[in-house]
N, C-alpha and C. Protein backbone atom coordinates (compact mmCIF):
# COMPACT_ATOMS: atom_id res chain seq x y z
N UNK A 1 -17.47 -5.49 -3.11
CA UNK A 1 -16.10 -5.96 -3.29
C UNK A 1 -15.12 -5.16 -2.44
N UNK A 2 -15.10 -3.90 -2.18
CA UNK A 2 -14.71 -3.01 -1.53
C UNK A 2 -14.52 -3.56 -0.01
N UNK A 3 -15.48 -3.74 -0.16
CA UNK A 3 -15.08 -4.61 1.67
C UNK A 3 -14.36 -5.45 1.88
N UNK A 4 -14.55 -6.24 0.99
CA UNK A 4 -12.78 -7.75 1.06
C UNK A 4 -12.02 -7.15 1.46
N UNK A 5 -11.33 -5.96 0.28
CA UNK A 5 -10.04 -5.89 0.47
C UNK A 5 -9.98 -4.66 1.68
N UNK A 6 -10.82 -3.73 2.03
CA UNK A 6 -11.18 -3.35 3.62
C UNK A 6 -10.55 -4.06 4.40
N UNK A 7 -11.24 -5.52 4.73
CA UNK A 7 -10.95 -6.67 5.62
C UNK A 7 -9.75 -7.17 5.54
N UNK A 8 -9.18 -7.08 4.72
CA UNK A 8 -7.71 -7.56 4.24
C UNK A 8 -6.88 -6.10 4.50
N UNK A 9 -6.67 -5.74 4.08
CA UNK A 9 -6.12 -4.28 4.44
C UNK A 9 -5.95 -4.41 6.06
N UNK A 10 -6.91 -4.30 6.95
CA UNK A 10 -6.82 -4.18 8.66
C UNK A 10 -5.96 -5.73 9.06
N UNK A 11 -6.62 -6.69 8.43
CA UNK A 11 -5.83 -7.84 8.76
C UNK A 11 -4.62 -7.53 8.62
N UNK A 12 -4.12 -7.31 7.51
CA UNK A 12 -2.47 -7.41 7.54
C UNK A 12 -2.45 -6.33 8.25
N UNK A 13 -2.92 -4.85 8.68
CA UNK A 13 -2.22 -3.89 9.87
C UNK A 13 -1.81 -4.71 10.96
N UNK A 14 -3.13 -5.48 11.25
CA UNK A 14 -3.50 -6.23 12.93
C UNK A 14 -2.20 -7.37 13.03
N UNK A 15 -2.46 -7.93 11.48
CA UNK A 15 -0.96 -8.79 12.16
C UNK A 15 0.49 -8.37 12.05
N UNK A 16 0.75 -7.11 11.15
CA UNK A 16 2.44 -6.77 11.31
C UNK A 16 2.68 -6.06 12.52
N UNK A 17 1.48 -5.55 13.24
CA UNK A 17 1.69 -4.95 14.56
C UNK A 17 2.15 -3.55 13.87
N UNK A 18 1.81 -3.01 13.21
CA UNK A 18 3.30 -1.92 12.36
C UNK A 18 2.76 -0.38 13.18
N UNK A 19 1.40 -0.60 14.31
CA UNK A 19 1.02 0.74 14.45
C UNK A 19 1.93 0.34 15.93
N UNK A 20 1.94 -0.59 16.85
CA UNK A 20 2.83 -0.31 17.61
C UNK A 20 4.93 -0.42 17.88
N UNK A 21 4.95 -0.35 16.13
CA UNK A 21 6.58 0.02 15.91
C UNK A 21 6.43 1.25 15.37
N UNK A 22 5.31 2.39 14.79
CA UNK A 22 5.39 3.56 14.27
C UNK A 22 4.54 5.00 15.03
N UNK A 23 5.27 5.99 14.86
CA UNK A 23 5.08 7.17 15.37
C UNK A 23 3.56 6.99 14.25
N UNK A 24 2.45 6.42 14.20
CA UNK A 24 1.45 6.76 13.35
C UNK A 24 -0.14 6.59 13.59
N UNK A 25 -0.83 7.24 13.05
CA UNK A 25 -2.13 6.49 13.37
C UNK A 25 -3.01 6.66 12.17
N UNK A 26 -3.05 4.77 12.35
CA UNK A 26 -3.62 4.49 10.85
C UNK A 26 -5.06 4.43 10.53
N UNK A 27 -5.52 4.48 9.32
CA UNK A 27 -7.05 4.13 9.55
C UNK A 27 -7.17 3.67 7.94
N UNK A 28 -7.92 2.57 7.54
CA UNK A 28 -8.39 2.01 6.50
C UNK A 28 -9.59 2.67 6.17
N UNK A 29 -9.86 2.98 5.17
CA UNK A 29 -11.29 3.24 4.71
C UNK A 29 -11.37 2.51 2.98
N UNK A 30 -12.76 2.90 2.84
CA UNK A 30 -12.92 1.97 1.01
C UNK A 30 -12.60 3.26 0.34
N UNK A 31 -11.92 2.88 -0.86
CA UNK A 31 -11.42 3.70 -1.86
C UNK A 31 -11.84 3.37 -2.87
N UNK A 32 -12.52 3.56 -3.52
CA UNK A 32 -12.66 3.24 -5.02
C UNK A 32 -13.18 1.59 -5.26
N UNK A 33 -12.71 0.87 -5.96
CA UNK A 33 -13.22 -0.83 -5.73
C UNK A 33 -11.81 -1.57 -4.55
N UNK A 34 -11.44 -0.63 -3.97
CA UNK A 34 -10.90 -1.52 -2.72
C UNK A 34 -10.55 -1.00 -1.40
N UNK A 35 -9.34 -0.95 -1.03
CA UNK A 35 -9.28 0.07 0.57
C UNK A 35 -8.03 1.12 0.39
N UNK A 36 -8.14 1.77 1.37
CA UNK A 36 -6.84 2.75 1.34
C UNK A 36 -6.50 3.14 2.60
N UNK A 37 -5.54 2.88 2.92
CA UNK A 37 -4.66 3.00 4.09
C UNK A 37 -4.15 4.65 4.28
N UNK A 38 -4.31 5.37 5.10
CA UNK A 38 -4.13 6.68 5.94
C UNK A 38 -3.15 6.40 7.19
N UNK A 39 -2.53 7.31 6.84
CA UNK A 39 -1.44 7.86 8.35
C UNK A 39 -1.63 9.03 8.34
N UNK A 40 -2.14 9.72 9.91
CA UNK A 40 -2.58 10.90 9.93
C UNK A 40 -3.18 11.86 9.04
N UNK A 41 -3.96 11.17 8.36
CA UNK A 41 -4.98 11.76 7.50
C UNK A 41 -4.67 11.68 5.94
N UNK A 42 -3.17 11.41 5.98
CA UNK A 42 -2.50 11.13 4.62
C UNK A 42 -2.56 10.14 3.87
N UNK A 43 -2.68 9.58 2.55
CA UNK A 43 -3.12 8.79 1.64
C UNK A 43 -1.48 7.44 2.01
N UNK A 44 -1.29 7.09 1.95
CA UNK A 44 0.24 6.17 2.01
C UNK A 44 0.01 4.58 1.75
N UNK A 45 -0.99 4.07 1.13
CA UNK A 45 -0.96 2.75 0.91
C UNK A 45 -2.40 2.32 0.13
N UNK A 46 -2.67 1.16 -0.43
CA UNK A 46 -4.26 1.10 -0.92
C UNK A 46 -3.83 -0.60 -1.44
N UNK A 47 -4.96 -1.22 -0.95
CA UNK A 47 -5.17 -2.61 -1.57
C UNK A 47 -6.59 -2.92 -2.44
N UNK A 48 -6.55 -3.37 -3.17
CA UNK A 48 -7.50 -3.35 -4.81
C UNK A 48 -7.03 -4.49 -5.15
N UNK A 49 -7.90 -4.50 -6.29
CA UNK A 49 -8.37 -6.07 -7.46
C UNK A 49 -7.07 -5.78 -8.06
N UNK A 50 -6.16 -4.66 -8.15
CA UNK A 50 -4.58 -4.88 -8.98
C UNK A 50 -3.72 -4.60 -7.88
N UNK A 51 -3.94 -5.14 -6.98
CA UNK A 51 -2.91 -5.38 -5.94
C UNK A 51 -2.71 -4.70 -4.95
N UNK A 52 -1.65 -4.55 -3.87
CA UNK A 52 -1.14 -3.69 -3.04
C UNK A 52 -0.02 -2.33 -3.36
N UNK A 53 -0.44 -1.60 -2.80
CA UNK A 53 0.01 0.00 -3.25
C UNK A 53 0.62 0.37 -2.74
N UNK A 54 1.71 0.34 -2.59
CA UNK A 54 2.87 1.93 -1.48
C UNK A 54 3.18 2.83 -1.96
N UNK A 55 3.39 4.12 -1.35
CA UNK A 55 4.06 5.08 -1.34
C UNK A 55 5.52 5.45 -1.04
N UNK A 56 6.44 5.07 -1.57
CA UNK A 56 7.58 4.64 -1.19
C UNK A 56 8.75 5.77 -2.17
N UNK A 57 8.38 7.17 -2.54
CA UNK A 57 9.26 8.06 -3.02
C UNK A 57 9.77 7.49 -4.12
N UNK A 58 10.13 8.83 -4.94
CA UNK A 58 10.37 8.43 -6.13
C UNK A 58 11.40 7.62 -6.44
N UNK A 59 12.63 7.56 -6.01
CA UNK A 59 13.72 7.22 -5.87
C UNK A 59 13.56 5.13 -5.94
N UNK A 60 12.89 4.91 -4.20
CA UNK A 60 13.01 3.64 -4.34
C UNK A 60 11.68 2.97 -5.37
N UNK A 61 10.50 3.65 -5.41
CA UNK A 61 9.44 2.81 -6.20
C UNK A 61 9.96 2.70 -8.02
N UNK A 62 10.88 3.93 -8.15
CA UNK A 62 11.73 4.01 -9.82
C UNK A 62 12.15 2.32 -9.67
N UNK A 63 13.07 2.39 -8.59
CA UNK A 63 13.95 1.23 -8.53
C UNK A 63 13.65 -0.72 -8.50
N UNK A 64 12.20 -0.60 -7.93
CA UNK A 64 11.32 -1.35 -7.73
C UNK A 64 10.84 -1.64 -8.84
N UNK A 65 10.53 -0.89 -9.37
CA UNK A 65 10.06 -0.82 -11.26
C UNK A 65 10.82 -1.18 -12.23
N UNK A 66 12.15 -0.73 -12.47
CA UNK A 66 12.58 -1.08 -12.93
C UNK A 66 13.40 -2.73 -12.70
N UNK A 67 13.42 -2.90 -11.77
CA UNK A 67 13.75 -4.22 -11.59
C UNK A 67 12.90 -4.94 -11.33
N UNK A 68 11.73 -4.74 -11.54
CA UNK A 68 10.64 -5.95 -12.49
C UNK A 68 9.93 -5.97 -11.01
N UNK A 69 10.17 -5.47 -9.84
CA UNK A 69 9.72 -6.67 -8.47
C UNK A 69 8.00 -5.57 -8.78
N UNK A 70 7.93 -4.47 -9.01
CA UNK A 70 6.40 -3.57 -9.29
C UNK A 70 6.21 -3.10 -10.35
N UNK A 71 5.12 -2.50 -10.39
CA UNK A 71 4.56 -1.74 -11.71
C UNK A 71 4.21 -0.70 -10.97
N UNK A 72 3.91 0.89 -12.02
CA UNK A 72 3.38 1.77 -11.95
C UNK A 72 2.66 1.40 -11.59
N UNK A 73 1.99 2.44 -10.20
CA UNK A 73 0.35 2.66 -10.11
C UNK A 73 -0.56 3.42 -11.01
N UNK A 74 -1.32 3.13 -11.06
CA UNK A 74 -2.87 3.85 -11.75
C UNK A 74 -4.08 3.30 -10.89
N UNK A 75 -5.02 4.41 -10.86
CA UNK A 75 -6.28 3.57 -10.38
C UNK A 75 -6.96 3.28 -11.25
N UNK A 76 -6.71 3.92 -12.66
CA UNK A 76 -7.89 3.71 -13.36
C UNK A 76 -7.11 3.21 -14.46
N UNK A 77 -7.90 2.45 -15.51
CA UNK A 77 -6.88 1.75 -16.84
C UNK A 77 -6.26 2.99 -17.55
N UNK A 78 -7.01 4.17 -18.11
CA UNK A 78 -6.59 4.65 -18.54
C UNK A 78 -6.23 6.51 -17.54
N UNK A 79 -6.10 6.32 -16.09
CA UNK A 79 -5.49 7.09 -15.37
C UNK A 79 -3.98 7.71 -15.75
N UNK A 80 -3.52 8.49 -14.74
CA UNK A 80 -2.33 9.03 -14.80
C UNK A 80 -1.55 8.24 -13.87
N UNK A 81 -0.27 8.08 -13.76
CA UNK A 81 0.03 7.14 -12.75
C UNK A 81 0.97 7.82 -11.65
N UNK A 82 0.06 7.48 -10.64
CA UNK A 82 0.85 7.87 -9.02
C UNK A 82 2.35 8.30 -8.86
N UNK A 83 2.83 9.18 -9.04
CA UNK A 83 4.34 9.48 -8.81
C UNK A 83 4.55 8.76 -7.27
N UNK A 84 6.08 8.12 -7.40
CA UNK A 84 6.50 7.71 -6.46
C UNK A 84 5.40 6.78 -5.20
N UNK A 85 5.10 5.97 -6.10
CA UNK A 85 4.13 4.82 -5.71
C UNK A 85 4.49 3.45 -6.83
N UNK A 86 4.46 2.59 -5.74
CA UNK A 86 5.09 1.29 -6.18
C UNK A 86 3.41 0.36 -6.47
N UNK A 87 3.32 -0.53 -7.03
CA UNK A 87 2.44 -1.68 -6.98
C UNK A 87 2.68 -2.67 -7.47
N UNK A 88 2.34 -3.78 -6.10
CA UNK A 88 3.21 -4.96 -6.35
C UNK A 88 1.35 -6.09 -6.53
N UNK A 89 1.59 -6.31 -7.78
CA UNK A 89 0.37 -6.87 -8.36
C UNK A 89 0.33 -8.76 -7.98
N UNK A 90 -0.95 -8.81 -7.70
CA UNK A 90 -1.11 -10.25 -7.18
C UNK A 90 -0.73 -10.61 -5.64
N UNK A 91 -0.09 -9.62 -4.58
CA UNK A 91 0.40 -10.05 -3.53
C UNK A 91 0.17 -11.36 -2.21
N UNK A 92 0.94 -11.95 -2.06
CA UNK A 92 1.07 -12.91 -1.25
C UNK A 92 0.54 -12.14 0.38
N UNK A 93 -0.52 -12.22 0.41
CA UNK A 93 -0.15 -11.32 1.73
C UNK A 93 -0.18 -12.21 3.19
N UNK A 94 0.18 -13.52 3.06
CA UNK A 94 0.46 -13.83 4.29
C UNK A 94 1.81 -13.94 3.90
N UNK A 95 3.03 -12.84 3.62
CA UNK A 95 4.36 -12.56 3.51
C UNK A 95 4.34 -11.50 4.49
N UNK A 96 4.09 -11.77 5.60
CA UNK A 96 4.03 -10.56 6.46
C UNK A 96 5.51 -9.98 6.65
N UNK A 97 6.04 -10.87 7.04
CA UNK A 97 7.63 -9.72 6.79
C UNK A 97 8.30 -8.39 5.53
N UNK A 98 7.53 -9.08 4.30
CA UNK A 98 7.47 -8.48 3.12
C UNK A 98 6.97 -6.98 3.58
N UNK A 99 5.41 -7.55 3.66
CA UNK A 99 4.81 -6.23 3.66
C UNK A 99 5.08 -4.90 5.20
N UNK A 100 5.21 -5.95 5.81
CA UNK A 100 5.57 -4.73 7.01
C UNK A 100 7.04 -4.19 6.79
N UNK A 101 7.95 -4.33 5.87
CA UNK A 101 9.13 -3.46 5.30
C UNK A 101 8.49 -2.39 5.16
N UNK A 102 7.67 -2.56 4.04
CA UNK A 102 7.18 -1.64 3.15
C UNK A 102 6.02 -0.77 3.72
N UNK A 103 4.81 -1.62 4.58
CA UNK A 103 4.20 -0.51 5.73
C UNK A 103 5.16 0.37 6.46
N UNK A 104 6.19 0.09 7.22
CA UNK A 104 7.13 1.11 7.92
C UNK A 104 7.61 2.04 7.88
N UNK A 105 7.60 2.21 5.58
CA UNK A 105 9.05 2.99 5.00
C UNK A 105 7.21 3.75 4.28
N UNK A 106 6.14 3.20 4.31
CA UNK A 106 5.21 4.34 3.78
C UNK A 106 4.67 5.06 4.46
N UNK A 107 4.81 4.76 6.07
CA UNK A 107 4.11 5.32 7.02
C UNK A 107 4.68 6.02 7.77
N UNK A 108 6.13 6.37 7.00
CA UNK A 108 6.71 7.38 7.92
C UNK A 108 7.41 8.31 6.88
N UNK A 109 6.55 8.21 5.88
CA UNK A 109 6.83 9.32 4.47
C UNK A 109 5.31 9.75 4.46
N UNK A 110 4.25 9.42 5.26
CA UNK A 110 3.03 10.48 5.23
C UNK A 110 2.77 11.58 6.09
């Protein structure tokens, strides 16, 4: 299962183009039951069976949360949950404009 969202993960890099608008270099690997996105060696994104993951500081992912658009992260049901990490559950991901906001603003906070 791990590999889907692998494959999905690079797809949406390949199509927001987001490594040639960012000072970054990204690399997907499998994380757990899905993928996780790296900027310079740093953790900053992850796509899984509960959705797509950013790292987006405490400030805006609070804000995101509370206005219903994410949920806390956790990886696990009964985990601790990711400070200042957003997850936006079920994602549309041919919303490529969506998500390359949000690739831009995680990949230059790793």
């Amino acid at each position: 299962m791990a590999k889907e969202f692998l494959d999905k993960l690079n797809i949406l890099i390949t199509e927001t183009n987001i490594e040639k608008e960012c000072d970054c270099s990204l690399e997907a690997k499998h994380f757990f039951s899905g993928a996780a996105l790296y900027n310079h060696g740093v953790i900053c994104a992850s796509l899984s069976p509960v959705g797509i993951g950013f790292k987006l500081g405490d400030q805006e992912s609070e804000a995101l949360i509370e206005k219903g658009l994410a949920v806390p992260l956790k990886y696990f049901p009964k985990g601790h949950i990711k400070k200042g990490y957003a997850l936006f559950e079920a994602p549309d991901l041919a919303d490529l404009a969506k998500w390359k906001q949000y690739l831009k603003k995680t990949v230059s906070l790793a």
